[in-house]
PDB file of N, CA and C in Angstrom:
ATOM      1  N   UNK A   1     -11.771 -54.939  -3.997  1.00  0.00           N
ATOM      2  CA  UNK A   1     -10.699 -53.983  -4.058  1.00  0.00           C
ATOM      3  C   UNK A   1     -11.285 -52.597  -3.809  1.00  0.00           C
ATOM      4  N   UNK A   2     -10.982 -51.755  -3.486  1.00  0.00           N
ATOM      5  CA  UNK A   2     -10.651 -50.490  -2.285  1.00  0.00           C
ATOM      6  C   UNK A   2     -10.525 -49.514  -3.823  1.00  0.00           C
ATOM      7  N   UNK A   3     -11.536 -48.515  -3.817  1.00  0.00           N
ATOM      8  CA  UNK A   3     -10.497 -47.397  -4.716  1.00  0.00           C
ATOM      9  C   UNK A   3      -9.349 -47.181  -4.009  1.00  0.00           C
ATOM     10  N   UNK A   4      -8.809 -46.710  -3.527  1.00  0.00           N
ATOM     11  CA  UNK A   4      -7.499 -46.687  -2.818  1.00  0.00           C
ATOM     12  C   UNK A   4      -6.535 -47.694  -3.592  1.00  0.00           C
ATOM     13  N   UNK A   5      -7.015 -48.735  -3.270  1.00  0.00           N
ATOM     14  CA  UNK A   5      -6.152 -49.792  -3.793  1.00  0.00           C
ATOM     15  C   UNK A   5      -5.994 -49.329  -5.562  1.00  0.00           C
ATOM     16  N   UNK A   6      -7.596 -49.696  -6.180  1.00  0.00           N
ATOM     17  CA  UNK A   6      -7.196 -49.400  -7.698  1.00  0.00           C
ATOM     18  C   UNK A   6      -6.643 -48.015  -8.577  1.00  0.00           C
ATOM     19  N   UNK A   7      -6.455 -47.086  -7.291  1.00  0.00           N
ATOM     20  CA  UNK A   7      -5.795 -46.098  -7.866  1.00  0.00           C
ATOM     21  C   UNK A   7      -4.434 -46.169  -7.633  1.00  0.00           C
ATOM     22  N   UNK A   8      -3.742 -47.111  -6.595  1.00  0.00           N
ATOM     23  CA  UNK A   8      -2.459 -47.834  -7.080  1.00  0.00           C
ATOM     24  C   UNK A   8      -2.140 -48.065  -8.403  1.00  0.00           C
ATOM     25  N   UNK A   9      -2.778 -48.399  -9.397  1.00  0.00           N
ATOM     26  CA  UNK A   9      -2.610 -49.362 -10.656  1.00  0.00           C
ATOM     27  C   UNK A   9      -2.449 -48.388 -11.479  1.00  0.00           C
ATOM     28  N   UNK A  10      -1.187 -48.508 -12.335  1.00  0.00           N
ATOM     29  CA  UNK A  10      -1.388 -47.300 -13.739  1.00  0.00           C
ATOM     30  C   UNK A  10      -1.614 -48.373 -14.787  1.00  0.00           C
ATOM     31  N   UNK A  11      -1.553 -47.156 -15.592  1.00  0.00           N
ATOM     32  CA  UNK A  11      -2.690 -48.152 -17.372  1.00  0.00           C
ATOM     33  C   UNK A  11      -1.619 -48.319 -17.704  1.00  0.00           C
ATOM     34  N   UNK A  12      -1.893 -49.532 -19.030  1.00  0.00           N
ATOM     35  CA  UNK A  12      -1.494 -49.834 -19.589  1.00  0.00           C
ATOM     36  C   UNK A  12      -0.505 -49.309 -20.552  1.00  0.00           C
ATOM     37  N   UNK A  13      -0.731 -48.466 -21.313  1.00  0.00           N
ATOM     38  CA  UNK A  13      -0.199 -47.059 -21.762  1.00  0.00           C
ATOM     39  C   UNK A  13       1.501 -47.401 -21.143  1.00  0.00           C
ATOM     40  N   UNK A  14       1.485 -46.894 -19.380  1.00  0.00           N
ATOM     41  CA  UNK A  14       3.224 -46.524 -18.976  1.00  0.00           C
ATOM     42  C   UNK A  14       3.532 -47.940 -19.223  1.00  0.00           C
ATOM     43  N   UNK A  15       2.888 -49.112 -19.339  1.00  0.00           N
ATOM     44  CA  UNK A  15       3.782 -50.579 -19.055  1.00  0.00           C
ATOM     45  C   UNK A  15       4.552 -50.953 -20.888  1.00  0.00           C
ATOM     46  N   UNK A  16       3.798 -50.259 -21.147  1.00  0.00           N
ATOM     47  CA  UNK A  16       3.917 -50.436 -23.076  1.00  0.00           C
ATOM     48  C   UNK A  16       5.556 -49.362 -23.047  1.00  0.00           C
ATOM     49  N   UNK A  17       5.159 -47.807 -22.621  1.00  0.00           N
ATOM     50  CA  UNK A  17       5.939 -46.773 -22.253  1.00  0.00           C
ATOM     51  C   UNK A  17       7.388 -47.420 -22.431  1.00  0.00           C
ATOM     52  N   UNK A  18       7.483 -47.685 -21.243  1.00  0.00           N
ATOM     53  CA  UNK A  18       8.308 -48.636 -20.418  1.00  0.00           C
ATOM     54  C   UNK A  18       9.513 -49.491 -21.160  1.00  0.00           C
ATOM     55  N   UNK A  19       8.289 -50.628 -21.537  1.00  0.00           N
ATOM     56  CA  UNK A  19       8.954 -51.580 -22.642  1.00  0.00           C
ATOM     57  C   UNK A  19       9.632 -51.146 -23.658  1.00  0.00           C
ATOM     58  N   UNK A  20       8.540 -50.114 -24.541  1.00  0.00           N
ATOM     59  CA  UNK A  20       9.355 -49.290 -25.782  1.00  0.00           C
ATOM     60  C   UNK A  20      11.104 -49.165 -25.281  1.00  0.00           C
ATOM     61  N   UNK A  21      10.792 -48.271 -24.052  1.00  0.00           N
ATOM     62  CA  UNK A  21      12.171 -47.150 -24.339  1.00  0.00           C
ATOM     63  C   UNK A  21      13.823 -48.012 -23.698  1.00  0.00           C
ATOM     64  N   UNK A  22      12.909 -49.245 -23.070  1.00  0.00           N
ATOM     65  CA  UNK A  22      14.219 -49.879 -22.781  1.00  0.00           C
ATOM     66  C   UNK A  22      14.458 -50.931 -23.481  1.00  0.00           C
ATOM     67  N   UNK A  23      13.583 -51.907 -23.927  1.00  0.00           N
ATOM     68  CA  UNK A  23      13.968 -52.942 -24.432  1.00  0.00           C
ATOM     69  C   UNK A  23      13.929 -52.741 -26.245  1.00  0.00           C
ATOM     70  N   UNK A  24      13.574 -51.444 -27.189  1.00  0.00           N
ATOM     71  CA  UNK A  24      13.395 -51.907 -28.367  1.00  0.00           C
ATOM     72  C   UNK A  24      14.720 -52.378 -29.030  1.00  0.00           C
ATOM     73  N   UNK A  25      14.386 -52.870 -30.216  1.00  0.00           N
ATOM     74  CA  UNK A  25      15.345 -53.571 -30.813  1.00  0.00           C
ATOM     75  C   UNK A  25      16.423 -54.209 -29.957  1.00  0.00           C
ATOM     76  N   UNK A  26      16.242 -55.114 -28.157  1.00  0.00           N
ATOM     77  CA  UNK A  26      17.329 -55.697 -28.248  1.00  0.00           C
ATOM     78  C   UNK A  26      16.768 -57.213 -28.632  1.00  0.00           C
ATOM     79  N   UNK A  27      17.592 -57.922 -28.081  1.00  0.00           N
ATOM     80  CA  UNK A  27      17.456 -59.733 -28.417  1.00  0.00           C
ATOM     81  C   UNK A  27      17.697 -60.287 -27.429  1.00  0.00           C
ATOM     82  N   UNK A  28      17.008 -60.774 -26.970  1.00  0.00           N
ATOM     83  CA  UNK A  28      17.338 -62.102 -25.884  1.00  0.00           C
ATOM     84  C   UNK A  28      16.794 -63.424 -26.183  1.00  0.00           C
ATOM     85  N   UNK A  29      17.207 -64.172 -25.371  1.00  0.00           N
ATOM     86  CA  UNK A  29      16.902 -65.592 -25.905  1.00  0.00           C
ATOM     87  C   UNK A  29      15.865 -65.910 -24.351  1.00  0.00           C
ATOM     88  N   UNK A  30      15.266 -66.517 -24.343  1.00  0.00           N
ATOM     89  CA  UNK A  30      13.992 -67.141 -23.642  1.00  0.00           C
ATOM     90  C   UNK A  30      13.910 -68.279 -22.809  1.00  0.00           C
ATOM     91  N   UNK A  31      13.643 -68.314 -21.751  1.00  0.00           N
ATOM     92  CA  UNK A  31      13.703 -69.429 -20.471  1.00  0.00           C
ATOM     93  C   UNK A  31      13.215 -71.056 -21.713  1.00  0.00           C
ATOM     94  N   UNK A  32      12.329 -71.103 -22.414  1.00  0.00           N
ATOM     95  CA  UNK A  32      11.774 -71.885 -23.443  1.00  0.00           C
ATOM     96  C   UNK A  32      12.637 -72.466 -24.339  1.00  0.00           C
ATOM     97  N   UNK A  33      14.078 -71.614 -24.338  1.00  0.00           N
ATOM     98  CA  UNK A  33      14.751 -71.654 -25.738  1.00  0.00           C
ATOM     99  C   UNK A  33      14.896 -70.695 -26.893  1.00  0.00           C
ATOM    100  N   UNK A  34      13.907 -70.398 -27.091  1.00  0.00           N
ATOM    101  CA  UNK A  34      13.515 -69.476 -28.308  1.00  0.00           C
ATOM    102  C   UNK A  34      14.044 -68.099 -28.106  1.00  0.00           C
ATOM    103  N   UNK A  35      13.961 -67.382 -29.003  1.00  0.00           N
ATOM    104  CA  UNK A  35      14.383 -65.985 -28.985  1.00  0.00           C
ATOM    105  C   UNK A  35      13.286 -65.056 -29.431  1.00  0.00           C
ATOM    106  N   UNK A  36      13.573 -63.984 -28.776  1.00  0.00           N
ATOM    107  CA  UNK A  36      12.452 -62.444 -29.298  1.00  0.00           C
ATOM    108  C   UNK A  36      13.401 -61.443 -29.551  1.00  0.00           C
ATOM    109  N   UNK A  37      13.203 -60.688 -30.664  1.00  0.00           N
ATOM    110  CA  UNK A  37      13.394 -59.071 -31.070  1.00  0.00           C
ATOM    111  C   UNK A  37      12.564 -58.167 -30.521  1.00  0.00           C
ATOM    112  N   UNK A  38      12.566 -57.248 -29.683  1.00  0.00           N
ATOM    113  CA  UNK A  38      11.703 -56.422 -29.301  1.00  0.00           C
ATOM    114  C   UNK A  38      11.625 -55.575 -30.579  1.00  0.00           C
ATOM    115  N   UNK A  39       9.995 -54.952 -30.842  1.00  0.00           N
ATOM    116  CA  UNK A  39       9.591 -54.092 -32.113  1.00  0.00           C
ATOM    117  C   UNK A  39      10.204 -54.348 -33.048  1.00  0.00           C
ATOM    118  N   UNK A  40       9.887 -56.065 -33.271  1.00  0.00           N
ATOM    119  CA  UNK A  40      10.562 -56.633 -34.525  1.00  0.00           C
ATOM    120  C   UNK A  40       9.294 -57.076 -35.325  1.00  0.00           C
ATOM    121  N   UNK A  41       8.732 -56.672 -36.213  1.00  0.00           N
ATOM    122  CA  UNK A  41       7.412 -57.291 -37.207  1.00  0.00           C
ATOM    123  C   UNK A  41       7.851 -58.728 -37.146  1.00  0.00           C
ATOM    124  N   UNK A  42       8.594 -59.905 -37.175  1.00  0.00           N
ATOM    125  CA  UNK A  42       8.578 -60.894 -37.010  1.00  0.00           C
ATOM    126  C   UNK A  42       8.932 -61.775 -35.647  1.00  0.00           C
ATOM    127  N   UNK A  43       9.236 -60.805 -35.036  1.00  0.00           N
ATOM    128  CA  UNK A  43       9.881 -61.115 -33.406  1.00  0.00           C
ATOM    129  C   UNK A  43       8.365 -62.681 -32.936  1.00  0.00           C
ATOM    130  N   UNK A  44       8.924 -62.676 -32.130  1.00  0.00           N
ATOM    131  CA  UNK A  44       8.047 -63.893 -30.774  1.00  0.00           C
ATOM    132  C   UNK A  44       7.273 -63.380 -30.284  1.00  0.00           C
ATOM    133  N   UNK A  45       6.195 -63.733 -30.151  1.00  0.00           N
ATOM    134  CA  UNK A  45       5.536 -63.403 -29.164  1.00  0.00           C
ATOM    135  C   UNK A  45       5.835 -63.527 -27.630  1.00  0.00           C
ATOM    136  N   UNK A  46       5.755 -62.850 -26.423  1.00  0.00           N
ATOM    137  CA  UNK A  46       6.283 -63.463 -25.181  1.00  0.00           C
ATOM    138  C   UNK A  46       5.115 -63.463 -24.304  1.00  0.00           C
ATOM    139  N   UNK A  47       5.269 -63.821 -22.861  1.00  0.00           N
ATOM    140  CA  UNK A  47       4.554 -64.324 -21.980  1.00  0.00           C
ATOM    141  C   UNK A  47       5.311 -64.117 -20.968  1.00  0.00           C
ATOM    142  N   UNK A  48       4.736 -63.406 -19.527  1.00  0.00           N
ATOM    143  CA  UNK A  48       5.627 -63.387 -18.883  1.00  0.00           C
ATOM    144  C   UNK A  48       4.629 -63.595 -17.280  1.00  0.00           C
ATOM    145  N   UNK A  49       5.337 -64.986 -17.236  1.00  0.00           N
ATOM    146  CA  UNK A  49       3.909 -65.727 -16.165  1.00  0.00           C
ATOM    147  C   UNK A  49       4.520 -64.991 -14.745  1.00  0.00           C
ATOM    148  N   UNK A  50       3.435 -64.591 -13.723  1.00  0.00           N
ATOM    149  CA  UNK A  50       3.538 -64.017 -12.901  1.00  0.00           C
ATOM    150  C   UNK A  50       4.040 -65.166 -11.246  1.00  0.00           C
ATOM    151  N   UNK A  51       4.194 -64.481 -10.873  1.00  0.00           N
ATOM    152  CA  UNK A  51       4.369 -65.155  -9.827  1.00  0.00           C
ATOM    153  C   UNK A  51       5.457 -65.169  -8.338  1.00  0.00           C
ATOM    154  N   UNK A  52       5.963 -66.211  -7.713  1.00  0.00           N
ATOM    155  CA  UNK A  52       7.209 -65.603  -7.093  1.00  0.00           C
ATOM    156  C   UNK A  52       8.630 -65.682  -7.606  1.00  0.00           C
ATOM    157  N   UNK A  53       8.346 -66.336  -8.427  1.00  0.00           N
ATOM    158  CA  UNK A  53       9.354 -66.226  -9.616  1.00  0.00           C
ATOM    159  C   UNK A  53       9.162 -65.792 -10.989  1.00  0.00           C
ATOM    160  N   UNK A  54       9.380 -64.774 -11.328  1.00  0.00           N
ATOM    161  CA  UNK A  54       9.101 -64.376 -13.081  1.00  0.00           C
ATOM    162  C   UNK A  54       9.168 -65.237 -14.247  1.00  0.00           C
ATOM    163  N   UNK A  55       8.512 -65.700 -14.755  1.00  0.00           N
ATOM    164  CA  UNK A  55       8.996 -66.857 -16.036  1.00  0.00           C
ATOM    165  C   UNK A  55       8.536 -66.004 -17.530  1.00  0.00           C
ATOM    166  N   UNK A  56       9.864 -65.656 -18.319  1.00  0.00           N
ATOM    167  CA  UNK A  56       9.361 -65.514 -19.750  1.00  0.00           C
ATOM    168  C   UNK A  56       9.734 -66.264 -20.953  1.00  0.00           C
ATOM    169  N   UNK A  57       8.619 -66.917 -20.968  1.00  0.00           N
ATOM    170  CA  UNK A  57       8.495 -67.921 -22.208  1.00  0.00           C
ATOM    171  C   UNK A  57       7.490 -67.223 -23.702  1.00  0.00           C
ATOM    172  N   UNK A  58       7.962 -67.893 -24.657  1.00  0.00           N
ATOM    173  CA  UNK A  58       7.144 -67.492 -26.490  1.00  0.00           C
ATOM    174  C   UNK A  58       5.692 -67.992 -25.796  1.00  0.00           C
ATOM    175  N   UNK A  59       4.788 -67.361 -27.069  1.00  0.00           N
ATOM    176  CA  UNK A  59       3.544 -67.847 -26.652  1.00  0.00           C
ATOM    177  C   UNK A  59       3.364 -69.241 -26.985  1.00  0.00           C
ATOM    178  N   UNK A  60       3.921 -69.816 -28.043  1.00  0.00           N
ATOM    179  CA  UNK A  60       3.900 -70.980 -28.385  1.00  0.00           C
ATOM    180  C   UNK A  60       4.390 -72.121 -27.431  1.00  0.00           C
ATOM    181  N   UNK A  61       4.807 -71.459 -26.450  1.00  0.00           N
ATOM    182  CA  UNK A  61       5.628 -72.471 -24.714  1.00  0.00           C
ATOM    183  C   UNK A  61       4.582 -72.584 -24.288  1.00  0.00           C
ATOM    184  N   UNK A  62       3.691 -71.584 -24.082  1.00  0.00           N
ATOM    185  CA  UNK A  62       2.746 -71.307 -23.148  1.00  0.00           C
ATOM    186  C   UNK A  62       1.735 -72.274 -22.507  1.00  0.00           C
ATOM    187  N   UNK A  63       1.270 -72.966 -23.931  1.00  0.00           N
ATOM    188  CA  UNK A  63       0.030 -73.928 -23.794  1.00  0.00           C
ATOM    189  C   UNK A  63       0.491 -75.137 -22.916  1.00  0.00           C
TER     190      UNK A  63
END
């Protein structure tokens, strides 16, 4: 990879950013079944497998 290329990439930081300001506290339910609370102390863990199709499954789907 090209600096060029890796200065494409922002940190981690805006992807967290991001998540916070749109998804906290909603609820959805999960390709797996299961459900997550965003910035819920007991919420799911999620997983969100890459690819040409997006898949988000609990971590407990994962294995």
């Amino acid at each position: 990879m090209t600096s060029e290329q890796k200065a494409q990439y922002e940190g981690p930081e805006e992807l967290k950013d991001i998540l916070k300001r749109v998804l906290a506290g909603r609820k959805f339910r999960l390709e797996c079944g299961h459900h997550v609370t965003f910035n819920h102390n007991l919420g799911n863990d999620i997983v969100i497998q890459n690819g040409k199709e997006l898949a988000v499954i609990c971590s407990l789907c994962s294995y």
